[in-house]
C-alpha atoms as a PDB file:
ATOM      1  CA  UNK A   1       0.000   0.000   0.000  1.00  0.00           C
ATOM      2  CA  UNK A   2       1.359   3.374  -1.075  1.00  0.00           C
ATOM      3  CA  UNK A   3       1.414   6.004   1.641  1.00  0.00           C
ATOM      4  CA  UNK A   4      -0.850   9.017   1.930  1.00  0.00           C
ATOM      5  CA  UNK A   5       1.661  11.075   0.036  1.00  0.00           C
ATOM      6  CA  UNK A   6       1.840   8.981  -2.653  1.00  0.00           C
ATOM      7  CA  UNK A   7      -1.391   7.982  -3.578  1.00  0.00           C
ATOM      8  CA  UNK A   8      -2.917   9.416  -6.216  1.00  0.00           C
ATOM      9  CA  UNK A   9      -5.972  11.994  -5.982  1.00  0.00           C
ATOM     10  CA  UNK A  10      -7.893   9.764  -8.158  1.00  0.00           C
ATOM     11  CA  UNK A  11      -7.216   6.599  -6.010  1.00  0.00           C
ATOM     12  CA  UNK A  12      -8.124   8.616  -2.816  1.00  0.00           C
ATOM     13  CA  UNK A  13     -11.321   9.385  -4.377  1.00  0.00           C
ATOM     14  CA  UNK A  14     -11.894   5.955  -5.096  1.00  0.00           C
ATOM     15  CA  UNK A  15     -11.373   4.461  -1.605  1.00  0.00           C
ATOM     16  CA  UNK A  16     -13.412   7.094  -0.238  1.00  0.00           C
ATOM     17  CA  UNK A  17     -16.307   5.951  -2.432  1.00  0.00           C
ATOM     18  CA  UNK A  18     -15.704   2.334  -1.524  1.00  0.00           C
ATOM     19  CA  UNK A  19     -15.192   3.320   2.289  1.00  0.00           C
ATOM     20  CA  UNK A  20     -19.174   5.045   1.700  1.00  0.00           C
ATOM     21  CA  UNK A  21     -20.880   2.202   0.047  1.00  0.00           C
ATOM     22  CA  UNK A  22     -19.368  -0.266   3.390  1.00  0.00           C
ATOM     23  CA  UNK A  23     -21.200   2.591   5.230  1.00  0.00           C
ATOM     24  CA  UNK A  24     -24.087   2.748   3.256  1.00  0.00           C
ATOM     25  CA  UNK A  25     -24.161  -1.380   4.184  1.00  0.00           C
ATOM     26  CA  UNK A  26     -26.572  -1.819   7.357  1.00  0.00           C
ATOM     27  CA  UNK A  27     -24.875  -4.710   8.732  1.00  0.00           C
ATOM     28  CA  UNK A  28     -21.512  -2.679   8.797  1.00  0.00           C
ATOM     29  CA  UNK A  29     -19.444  -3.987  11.914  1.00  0.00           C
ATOM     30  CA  UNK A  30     -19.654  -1.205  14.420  1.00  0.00           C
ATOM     31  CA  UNK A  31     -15.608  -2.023  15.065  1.00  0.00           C
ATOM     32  CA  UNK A  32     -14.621  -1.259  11.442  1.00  0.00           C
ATOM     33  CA  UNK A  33     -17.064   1.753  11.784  1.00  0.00           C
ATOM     34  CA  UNK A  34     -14.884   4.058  13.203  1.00  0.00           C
ATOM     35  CA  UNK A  35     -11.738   2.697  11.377  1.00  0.00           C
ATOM     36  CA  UNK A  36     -13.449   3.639   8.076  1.00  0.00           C
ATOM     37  CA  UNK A  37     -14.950   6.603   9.346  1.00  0.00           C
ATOM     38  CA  UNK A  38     -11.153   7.643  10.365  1.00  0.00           C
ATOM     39  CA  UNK A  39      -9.544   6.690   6.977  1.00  0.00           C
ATOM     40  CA  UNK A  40     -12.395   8.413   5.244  1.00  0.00           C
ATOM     41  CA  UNK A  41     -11.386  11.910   7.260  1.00  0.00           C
ATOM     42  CA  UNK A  42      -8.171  11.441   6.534  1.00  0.00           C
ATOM     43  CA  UNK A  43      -8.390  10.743   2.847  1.00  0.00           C
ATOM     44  CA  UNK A  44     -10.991  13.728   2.521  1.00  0.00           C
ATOM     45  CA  UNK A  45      -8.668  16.112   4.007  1.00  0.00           C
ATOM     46  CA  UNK A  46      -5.748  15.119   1.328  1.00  0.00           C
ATOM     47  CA  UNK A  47      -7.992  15.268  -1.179  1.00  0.00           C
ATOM     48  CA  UNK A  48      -9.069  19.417   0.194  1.00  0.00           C
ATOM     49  CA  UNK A  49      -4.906  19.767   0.415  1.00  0.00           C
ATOM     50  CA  UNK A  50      -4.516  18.498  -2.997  1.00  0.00           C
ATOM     51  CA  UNK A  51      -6.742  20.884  -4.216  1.00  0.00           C
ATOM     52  CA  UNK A  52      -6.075  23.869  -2.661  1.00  0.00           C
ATOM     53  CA  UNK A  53      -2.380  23.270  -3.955  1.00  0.00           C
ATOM     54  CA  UNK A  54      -3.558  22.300  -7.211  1.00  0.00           C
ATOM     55  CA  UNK A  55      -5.867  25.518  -8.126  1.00  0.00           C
ATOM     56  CA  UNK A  56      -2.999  27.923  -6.324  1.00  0.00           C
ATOM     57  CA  UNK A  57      -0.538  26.263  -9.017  1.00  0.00           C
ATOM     58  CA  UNK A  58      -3.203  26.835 -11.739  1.00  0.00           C
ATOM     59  CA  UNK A  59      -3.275  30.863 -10.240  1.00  0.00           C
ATOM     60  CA  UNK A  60       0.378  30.971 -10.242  1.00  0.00           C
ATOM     61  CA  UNK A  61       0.824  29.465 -13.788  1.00  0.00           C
ATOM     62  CA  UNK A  62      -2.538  31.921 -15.485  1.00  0.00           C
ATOM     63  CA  UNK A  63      -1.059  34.880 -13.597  1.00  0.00           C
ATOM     64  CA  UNK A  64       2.345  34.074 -15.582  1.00  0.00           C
ATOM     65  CA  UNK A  65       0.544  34.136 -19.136  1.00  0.00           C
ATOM     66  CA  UNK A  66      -0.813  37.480 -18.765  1.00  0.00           C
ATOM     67  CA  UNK A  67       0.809  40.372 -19.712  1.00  0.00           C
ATOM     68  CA  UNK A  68       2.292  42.789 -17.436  1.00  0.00           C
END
């Protein structure tokens, strides 16, 4: 398993949505519950920092195309 700084935004997004639908399951061990809830906020706030990097990048780069 990679480690939260390597996996990719795309792969976070899917483990989140596979973390919901075990959620979404009513016989969901109450155990795992807050395991999955855990991993979930973590892999929600990456996602938020990849983001916010990712659109000041895209600020930084359009700010460079425009004339001065």
């Amino acid at each position: 398993m990679t480690t939260d700084d390597q996996i990719a935004y795309g792969d976070a997004i899917a483990e989140l949505e596979a973390i919901v639908a075990r959620l979404e399951d009513t016989d969901v061990d109450v155990d795992v519950l807050a395991d999955r809830v855990t991993r979930a906020a973590e892999l929600i706030t990456l996602c938020r920092d990849r983001i916010a990097r990712t659109r000041i990048e895209v600020e930084r780069v359009v700010a460079d195309l425009e004339p001065e």
